[in-house]
Protein backbone atom coordinates (compact mmCIF):
# COMPACT_ATOMS: atom_id res chain seq x y z
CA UNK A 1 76.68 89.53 167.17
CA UNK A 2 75.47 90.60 170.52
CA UNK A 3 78.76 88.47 172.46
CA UNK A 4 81.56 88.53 170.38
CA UNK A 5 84.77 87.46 171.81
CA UNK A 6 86.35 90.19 171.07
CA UNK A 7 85.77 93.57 169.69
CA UNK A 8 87.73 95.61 167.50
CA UNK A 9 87.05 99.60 167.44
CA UNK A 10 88.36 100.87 164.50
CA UNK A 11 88.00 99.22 160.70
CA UNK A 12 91.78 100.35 158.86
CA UNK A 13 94.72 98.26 158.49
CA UNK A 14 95.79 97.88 162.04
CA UNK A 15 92.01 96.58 163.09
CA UNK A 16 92.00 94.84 160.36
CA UNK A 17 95.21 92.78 160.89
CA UNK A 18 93.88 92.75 164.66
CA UNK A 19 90.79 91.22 164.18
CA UNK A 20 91.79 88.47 161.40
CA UNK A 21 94.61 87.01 163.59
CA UNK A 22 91.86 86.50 166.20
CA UNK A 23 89.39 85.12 164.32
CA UNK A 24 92.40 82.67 163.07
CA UNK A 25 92.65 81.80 166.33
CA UNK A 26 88.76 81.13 166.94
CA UNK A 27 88.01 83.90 168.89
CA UNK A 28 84.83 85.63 167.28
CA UNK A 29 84.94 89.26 166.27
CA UNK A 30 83.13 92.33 165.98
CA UNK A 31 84.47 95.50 164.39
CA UNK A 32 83.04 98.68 165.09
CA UNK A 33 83.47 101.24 162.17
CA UNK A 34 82.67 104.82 163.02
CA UNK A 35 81.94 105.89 159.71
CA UNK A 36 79.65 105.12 156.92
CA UNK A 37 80.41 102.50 155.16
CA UNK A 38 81.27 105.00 152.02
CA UNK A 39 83.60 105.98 153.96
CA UNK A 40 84.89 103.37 155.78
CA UNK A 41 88.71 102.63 156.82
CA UNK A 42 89.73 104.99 158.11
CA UNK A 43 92.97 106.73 157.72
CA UNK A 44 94.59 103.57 155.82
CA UNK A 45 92.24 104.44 152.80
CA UNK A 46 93.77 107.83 152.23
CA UNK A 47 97.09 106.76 152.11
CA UNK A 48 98.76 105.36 149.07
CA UNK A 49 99.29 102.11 150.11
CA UNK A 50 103.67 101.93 151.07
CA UNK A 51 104.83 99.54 153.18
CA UNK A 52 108.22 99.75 154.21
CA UNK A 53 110.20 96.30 155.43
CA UNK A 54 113.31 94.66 155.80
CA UNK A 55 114.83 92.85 152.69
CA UNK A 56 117.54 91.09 151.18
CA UNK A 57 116.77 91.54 147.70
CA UNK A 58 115.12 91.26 144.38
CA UNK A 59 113.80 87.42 145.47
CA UNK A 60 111.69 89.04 148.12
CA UNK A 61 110.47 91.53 146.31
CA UNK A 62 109.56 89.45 143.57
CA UNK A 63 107.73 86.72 145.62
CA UNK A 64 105.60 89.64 147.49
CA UNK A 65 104.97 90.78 143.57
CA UNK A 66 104.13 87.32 141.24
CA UNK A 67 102.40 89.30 138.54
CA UNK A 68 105.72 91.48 138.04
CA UNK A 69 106.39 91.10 134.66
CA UNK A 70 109.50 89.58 133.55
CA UNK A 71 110.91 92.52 131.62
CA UNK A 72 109.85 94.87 134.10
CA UNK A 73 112.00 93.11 136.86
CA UNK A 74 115.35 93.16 134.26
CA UNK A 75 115.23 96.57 133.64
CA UNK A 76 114.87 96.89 138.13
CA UNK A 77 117.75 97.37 140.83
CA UNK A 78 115.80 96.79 143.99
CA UNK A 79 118.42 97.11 146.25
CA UNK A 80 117.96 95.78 149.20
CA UNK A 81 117.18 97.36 152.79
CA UNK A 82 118.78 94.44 155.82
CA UNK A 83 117.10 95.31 159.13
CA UNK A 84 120.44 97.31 159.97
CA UNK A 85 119.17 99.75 157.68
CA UNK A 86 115.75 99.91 158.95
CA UNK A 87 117.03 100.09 162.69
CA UNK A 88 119.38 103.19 161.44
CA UNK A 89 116.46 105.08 159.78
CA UNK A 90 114.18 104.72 162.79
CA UNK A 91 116.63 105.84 165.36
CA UNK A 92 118.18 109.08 163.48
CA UNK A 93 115.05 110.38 162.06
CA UNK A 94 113.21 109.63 165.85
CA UNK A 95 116.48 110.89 167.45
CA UNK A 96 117.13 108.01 168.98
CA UNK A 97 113.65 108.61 171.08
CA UNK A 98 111.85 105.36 169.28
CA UNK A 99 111.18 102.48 171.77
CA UNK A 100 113.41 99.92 171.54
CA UNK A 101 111.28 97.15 172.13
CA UNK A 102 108.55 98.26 170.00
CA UNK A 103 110.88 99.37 167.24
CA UNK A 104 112.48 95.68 167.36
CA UNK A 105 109.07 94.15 166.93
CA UNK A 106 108.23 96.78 164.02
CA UNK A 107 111.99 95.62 162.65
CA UNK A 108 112.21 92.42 163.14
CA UNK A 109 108.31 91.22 162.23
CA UNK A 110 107.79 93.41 158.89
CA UNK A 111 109.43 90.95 156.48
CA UNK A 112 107.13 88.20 158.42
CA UNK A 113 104.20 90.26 158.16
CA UNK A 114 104.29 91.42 154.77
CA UNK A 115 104.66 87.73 153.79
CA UNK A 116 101.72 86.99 155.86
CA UNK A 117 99.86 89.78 154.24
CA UNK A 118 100.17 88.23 150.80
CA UNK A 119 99.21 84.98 152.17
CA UNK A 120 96.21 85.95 152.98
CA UNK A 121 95.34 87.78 149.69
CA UNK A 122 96.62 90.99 149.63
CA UNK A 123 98.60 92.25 146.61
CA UNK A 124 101.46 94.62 146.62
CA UNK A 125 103.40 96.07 143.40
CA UNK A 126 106.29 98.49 143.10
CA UNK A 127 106.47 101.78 143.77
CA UNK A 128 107.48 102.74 140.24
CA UNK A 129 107.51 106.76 139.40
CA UNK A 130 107.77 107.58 143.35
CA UNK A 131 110.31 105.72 144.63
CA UNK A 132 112.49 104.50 141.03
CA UNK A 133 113.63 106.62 138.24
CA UNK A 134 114.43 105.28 135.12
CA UNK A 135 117.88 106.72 134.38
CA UNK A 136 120.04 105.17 131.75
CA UNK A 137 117.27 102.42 130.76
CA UNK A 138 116.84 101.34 134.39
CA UNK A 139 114.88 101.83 137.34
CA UNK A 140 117.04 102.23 141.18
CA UNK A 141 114.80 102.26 144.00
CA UNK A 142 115.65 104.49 147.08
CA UNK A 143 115.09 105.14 150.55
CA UNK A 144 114.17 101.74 151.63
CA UNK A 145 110.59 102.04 150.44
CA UNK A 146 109.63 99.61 147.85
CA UNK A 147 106.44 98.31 147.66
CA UNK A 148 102.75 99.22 148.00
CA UNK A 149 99.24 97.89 148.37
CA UNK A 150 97.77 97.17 144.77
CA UNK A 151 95.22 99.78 144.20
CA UNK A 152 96.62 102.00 147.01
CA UNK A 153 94.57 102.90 150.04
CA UNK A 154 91.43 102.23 148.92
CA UNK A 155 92.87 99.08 147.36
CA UNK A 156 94.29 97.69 150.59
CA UNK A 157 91.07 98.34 152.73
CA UNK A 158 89.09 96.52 150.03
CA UNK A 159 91.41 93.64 149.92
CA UNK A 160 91.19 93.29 154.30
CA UNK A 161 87.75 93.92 153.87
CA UNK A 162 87.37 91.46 151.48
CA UNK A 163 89.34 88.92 153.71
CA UNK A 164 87.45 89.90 156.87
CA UNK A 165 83.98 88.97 155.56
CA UNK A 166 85.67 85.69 154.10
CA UNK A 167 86.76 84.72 157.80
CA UNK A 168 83.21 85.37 159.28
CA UNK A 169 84.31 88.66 161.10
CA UNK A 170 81.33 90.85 161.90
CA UNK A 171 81.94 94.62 160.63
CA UNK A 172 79.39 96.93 161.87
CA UNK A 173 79.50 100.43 160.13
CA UNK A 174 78.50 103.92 161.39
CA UNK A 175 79.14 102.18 165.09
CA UNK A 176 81.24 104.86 167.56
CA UNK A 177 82.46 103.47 170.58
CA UNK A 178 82.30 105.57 173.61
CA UNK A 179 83.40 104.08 176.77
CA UNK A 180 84.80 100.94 177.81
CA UNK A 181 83.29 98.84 180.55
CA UNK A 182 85.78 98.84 183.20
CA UNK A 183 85.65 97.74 186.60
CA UNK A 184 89.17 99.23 187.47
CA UNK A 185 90.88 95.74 186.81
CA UNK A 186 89.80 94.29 183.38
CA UNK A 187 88.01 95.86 180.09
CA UNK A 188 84.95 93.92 179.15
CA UNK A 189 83.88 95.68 176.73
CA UNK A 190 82.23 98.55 174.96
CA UNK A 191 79.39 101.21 175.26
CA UNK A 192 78.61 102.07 171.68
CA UNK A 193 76.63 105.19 169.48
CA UNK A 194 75.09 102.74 166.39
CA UNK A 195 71.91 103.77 164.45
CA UNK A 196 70.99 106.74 167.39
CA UNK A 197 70.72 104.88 170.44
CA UNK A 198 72.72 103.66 172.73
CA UNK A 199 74.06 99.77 173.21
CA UNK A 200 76.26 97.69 175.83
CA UNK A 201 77.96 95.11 174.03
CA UNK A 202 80.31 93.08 176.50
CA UNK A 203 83.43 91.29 175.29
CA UNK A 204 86.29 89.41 176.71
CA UNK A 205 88.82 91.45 175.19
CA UNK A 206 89.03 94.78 173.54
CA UNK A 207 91.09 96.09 170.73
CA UNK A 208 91.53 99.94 170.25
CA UNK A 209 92.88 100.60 166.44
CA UNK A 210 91.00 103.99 166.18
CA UNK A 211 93.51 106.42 164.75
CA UNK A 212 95.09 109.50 166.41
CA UNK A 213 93.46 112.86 167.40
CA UNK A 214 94.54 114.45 164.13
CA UNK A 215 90.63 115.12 163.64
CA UNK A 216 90.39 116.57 166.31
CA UNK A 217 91.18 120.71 166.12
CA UNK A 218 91.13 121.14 169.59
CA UNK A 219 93.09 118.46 170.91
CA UNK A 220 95.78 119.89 168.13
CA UNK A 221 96.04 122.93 169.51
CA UNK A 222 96.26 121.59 172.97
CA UNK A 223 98.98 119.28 172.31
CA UNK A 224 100.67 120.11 168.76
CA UNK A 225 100.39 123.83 169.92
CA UNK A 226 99.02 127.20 168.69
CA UNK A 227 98.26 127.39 164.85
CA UNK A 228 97.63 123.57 164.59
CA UNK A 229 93.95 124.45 164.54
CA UNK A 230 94.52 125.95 161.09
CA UNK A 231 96.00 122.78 159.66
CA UNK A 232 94.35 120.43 156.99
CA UNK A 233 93.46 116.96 157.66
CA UNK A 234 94.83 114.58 155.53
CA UNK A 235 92.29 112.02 156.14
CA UNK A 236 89.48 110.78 157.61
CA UNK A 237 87.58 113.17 159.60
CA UNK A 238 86.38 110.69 162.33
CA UNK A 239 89.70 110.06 163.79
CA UNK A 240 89.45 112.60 166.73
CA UNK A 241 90.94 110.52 169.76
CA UNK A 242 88.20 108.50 170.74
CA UNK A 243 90.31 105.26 171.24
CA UNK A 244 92.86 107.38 173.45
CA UNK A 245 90.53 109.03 175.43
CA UNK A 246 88.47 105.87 176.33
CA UNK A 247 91.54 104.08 177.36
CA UNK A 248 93.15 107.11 179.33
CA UNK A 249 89.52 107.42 181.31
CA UNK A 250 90.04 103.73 181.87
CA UNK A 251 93.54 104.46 183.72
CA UNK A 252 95.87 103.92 180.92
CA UNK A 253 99.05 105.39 180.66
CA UNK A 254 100.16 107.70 178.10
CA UNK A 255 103.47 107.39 175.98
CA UNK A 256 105.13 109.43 173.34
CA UNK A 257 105.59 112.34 170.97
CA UNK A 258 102.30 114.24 172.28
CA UNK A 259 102.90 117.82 170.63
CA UNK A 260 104.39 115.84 167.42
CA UNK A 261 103.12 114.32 164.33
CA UNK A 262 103.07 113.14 160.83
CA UNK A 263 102.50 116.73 158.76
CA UNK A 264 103.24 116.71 155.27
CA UNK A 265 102.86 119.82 152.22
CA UNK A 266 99.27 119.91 151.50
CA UNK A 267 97.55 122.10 148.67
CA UNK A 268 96.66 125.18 150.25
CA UNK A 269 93.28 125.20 149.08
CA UNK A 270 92.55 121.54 149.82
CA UNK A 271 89.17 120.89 152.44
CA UNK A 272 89.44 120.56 155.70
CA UNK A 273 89.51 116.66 155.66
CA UNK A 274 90.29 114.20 152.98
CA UNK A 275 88.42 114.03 150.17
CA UNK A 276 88.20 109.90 149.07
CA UNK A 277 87.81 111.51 145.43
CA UNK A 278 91.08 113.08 145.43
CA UNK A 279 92.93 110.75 147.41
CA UNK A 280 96.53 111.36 148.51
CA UNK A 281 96.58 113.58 145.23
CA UNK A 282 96.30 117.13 147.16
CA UNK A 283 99.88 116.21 149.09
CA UNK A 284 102.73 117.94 147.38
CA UNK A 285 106.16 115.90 147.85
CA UNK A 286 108.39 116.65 144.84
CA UNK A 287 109.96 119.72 146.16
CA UNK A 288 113.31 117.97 146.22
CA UNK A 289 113.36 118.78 142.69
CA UNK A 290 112.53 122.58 143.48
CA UNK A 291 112.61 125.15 145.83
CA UNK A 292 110.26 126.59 148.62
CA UNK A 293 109.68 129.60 149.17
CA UNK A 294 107.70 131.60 151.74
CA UNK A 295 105.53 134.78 152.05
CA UNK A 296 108.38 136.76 152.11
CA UNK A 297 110.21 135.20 149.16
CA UNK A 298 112.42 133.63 151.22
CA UNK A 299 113.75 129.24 151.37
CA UNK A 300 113.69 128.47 154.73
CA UNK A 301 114.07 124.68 154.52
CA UNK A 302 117.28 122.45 152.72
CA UNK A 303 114.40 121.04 149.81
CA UNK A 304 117.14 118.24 149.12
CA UNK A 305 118.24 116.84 152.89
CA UNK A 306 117.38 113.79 152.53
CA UNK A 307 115.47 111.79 149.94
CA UNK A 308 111.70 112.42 150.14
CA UNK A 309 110.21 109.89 152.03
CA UNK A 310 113.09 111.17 155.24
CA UNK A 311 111.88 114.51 154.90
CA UNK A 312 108.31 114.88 153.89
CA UNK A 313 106.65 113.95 157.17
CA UNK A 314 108.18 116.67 159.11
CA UNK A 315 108.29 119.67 156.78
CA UNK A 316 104.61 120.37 157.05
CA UNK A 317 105.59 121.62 160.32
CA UNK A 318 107.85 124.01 159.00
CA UNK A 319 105.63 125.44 156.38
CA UNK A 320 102.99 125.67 158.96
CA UNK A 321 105.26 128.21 160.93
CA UNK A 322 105.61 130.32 158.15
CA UNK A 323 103.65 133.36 157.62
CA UNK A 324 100.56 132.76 156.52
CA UNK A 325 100.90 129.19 156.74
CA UNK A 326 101.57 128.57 153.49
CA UNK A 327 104.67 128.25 150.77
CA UNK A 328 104.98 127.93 147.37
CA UNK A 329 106.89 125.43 145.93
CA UNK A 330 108.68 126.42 142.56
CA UNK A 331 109.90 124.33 139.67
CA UNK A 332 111.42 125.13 135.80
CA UNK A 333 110.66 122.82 132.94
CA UNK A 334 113.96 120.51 133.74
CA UNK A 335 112.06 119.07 136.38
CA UNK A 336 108.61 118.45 135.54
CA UNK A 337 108.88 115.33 134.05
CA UNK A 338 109.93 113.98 138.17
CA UNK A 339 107.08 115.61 139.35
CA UNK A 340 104.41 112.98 141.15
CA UNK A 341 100.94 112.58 139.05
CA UNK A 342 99.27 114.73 141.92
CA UNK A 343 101.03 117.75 140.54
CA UNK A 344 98.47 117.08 137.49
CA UNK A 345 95.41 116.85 139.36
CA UNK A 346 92.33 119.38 138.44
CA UNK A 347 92.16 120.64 141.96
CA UNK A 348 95.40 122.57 142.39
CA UNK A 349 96.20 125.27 143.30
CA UNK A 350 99.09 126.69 140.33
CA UNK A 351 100.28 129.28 138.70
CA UNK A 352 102.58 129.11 135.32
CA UNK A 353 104.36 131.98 133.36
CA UNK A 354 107.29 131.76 130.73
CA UNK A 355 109.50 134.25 132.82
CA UNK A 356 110.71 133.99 136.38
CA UNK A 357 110.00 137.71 136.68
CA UNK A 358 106.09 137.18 135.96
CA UNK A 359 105.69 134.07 137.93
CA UNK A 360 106.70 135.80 140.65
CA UNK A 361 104.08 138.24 140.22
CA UNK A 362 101.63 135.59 140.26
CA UNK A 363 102.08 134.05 143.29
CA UNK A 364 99.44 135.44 145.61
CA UNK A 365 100.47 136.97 148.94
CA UNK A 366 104.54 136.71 148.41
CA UNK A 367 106.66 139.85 147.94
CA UNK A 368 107.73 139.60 144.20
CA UNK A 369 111.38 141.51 144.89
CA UNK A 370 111.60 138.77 147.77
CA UNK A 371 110.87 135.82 145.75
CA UNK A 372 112.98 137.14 142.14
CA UNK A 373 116.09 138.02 144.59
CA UNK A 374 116.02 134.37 145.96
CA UNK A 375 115.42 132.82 142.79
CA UNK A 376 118.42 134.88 141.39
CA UNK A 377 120.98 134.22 144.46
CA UNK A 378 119.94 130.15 144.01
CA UNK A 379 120.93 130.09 139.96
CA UNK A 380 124.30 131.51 141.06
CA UNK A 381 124.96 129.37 144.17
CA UNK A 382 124.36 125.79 142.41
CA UNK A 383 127.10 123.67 141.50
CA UNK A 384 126.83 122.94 137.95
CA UNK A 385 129.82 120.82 137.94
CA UNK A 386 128.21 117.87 139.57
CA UNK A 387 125.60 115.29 137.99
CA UNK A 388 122.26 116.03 138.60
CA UNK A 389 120.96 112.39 139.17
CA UNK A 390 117.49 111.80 141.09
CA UNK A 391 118.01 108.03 142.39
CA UNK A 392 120.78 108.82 144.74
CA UNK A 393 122.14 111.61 146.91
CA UNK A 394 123.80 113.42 144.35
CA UNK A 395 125.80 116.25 146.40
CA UNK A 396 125.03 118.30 143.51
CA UNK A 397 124.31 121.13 145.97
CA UNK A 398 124.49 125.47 146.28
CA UNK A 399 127.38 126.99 148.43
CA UNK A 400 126.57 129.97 150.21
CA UNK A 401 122.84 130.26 151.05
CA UNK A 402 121.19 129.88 154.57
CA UNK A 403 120.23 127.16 154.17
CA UNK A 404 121.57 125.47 151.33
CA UNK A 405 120.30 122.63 149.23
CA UNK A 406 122.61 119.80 149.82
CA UNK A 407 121.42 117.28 147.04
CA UNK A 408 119.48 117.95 143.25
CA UNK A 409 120.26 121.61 143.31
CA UNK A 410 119.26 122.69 139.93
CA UNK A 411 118.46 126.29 138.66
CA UNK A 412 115.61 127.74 137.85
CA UNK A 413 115.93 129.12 134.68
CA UNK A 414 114.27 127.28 132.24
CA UNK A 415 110.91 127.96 130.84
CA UNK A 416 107.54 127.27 131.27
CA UNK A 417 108.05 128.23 135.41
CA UNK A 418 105.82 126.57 137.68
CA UNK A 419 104.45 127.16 141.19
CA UNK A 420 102.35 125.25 143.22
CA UNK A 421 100.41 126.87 146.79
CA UNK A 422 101.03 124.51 149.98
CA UNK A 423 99.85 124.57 153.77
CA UNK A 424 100.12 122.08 156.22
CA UNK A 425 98.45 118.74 156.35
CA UNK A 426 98.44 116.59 158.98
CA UNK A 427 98.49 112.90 158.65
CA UNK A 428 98.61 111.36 162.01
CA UNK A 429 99.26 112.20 165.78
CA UNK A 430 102.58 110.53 167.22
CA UNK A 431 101.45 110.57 170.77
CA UNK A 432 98.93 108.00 172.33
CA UNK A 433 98.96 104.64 174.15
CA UNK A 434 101.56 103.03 176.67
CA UNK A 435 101.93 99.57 175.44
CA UNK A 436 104.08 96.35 176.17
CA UNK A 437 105.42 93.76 173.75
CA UNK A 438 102.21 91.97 173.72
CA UNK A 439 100.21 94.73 172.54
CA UNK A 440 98.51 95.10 176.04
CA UNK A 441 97.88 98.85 176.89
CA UNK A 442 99.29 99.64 180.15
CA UNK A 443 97.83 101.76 183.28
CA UNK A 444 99.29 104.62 184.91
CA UNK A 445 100.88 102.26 187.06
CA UNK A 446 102.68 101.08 184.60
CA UNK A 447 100.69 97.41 184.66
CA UNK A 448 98.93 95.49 181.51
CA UNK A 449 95.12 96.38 181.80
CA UNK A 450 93.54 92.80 181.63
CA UNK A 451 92.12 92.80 178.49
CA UNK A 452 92.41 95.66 176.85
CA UNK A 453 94.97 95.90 173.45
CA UNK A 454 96.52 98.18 170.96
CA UNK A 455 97.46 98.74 167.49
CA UNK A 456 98.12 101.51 165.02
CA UNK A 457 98.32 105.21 165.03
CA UNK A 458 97.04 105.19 168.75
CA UNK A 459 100.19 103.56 169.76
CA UNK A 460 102.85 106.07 171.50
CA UNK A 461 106.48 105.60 171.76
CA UNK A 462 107.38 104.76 167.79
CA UNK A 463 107.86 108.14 166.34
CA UNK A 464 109.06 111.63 167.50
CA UNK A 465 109.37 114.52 165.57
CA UNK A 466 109.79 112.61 161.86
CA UNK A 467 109.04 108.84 160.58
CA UNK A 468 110.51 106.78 157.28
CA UNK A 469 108.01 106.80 154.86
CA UNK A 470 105.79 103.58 154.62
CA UNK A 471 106.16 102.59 158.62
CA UNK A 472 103.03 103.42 159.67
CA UNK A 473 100.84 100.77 157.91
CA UNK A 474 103.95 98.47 158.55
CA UNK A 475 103.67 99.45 162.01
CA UNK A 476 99.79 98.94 161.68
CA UNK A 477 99.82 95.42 160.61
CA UNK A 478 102.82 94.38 162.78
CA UNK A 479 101.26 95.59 165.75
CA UNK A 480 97.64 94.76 165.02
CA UNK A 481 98.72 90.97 164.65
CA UNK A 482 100.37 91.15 167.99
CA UNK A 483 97.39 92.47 169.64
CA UNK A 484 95.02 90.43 167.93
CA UNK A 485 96.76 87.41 168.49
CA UNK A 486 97.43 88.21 172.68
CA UNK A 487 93.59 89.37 172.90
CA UNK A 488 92.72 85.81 171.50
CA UNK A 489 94.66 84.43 173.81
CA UNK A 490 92.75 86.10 176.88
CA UNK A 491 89.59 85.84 175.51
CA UNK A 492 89.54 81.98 174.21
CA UNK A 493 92.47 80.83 176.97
């Protein structure tokens, strides 16, 4: 396709969503995929697949999930999660930084979307294991994340790719986009890296859904800070800013959380970028049921805040700042049965002993007296008199330490010990684009750019410091429809 409509740089689930909602609306499309196809979308294929979205109940789960079987959905409480709910999480864990206007859209449109998502073929199931416990012969979902992509990441990618191809959408692999071509009024296209030379493909309208800059180790340090050079990526290793940069050397503004982002616990001896054989498995997220504990033996983080999908995105930060850059996160056998499948992965990095005292010992590069003295003063602080109960907030908590663990304080003190090695790894950049609510990027001078458009992890202004689990691909798809559907409109109106 040498004069597509449109063109969409980038080939995850915001370009995807971008790029079908055109094509609905007869403009034609080509999508330009940096990487190999191998390797293809992006950072959408590395996550597990949650969506988070507003709902009233087990109905809407159940018509997102029609192969659900019967006696799986009696033995379910899904809850429900109204868009009050979904407005609250967004504005305490941003601090009430999010942009209203784009954090109504994300709101108000994610029920919508996901509906739309399923009628167009992709599946979703519940989040069984990670989100619901079975306690008492049922399963209670928490935290206002439900449901995921069937087959996760890789799963969801397939399913839009799938879809794409269907609708007649051109998808061009190992195809970087460089520069836009901009006359200083309107975008009309895209210079582009594809097979070793160079090409000028024009367009009437161009859709950036290229990821952050989280690829990118020296754009971390000059925005996340010092240190942030050292941290893993959690995904693909081709997201390093190209979108942004093409859009801010076309005069558009930029918006948001610029020395924040999405940084999780990673396993400290994980690769420097995702590995698609792993997966999400090298992330580390059941410390809730644990503790942490740094170089010098010490907790410096409340493991049970807030349930896990509140807490995880920011706490990669934290371990980050500790020396070494590294934790370990420690568990007793009363636990391990919560612990996520990628706490049984081959490539881990774990240590196991039948005494406190020897595990401990094991734990490379933390002072043993440190670690056994923290250990010791956390069995005596718990509250044993409260239920220990994983599907809820439980206030079983200690009294006494800086800081204390507010919920699912249990003791460590029953053999086989545990401990697992963690670093930072970074899932996305929060700061990026200046756009409107029609997905139009906006210049310096705070006007649309005529024909230039939006979507995904490039987008500024959603999330500072900390996001709810699941709302980036939710963001993603809610945002690539509107700026696929207002880039159709330039480009067929």
């Amino acid at each position: 396709m040498t004069h597509p409509d449109i063109i969409v740089a980038g080939a995850g689930n915001a370009a995807f969503c971008a790029a079908l909602v055109a094509r609905e609306a007869g403009a034609s499309v080509l999508m330009l995929e940096r990487a190999p196809e191998a390797e293809n979308g992006g950072n959408s294929r590395f996550t597990a697949g949650a969506f988070r979205f507003a709902y009233d109940g087990a109905d809407d789960i159940r018509a997102l999930c029609p192969d659900l079987p019967e006696s799986q959905a009696a033995i379910t409480d899904f809850g429900g999660y109204p868009e009050e709910s979904f407005y609250d999480d967004m504005f305490r864990l941003t601090r009430y930084r999010t942009d209203p206007a784009l954090c109504e859209r994300l709101v108000t449109e994610s029920r919508e979307t996901m509906q739309w998502l399923h009628g167009k073929g992709v599946r979703f199931m519940p989040i069984y294991g990670r989100q619901a416990f079975k306690v008492d012969g049922r399963f209670r979902f928490w935290g206002g994340l439900t449901l995921e992509a069937w087959g996760g990441g890789p799963g969801l990618v397939d399913g839009h790719t799938k879809i794409a191809r269907a609708a007649g959408i051109d998808i061009r692999y190992g195809a970087r986009a460089l520069d836009l071509l901009h006359d200083g009024h309107s975008v009309g296209g895209v210079r582009l890296k594809h097979g070793g030379r160079i090409e000028t493909v024009p367009a009437k309208a161009v859709v950036l859904a290229a990821g952050g800059f989280q690829a990118n180790p020296e754009w971390r340090t000059r925005y996340l800070g010092p240190g942030w050079e050292l941290a893993k990526v959690r995904g693909s290793r081709f997201n390093t800013g190209d979108g942004i940069r093409m859009a801010l050397e076309a005069g558009a503004a930029s918006c948001g959380n610029w020395s924040g982002g999405h940084a999780v616990a990673w396993d400290y001896n994980a690769p420097e970028f995702g590995d698609l054989a792993v997966g999400d498995g090298f992330q580390k997220h059941s410390y809730p049921w644990g503790v942490m504990v740094n170089a010098a033996g010490r907790r410096f983080v409340d493991e049970g805040a807030d349930f896990r999908n509140y807490t995880y995105a920011r706490y990669g930060r934290e371990i980050l700042a500790q020396p070494g850059h590294s934790a370990w996160q420690v568990f007793d056998a009363s636990t391990e049965h919560l612990q996520r499948d990628e706490y049984r992965i081959r490539q881990v990095t774990k240590v196991t002993a039948d005494s406190i005292e020897e595990l401990c010992a094991r734990m490379e590069d933390v002072h043993t007296e440190g670690a056994l003295a923290t250990i010791s003063e956390f069995n005596a602080a718990v509250d044993r008199s409260v239920p220990f109960d994983p599907n809820v907030l439980d206030g079983r908590r200690t009294q006494g330490l800086s800081p204390d663990k507010t919920n699912w304080a249990m003791p460590i003190e029953t053999p086989p010990f545990s401990a697992f090695r963690v670093t930072c790894g970074l899932t996305f950049t929060f700061g990026g684009l200046r756009i409107d609510e029609t997905g139009s990027v906006i210049d310096t001078d705070l006007r649309p750019i005529t024909g230039l458009y939006a979507a995904g992890e490039l987008v500024g202004g959603l999330f500072y410091g900390n996001y709810p689990g699941g709302s980036g691909l939710s963001a993603g798809a809610v945002f690539g429809r509107l700026a696929g559907s207002s880039a159709a409109a330039h480009a067929t109106g």
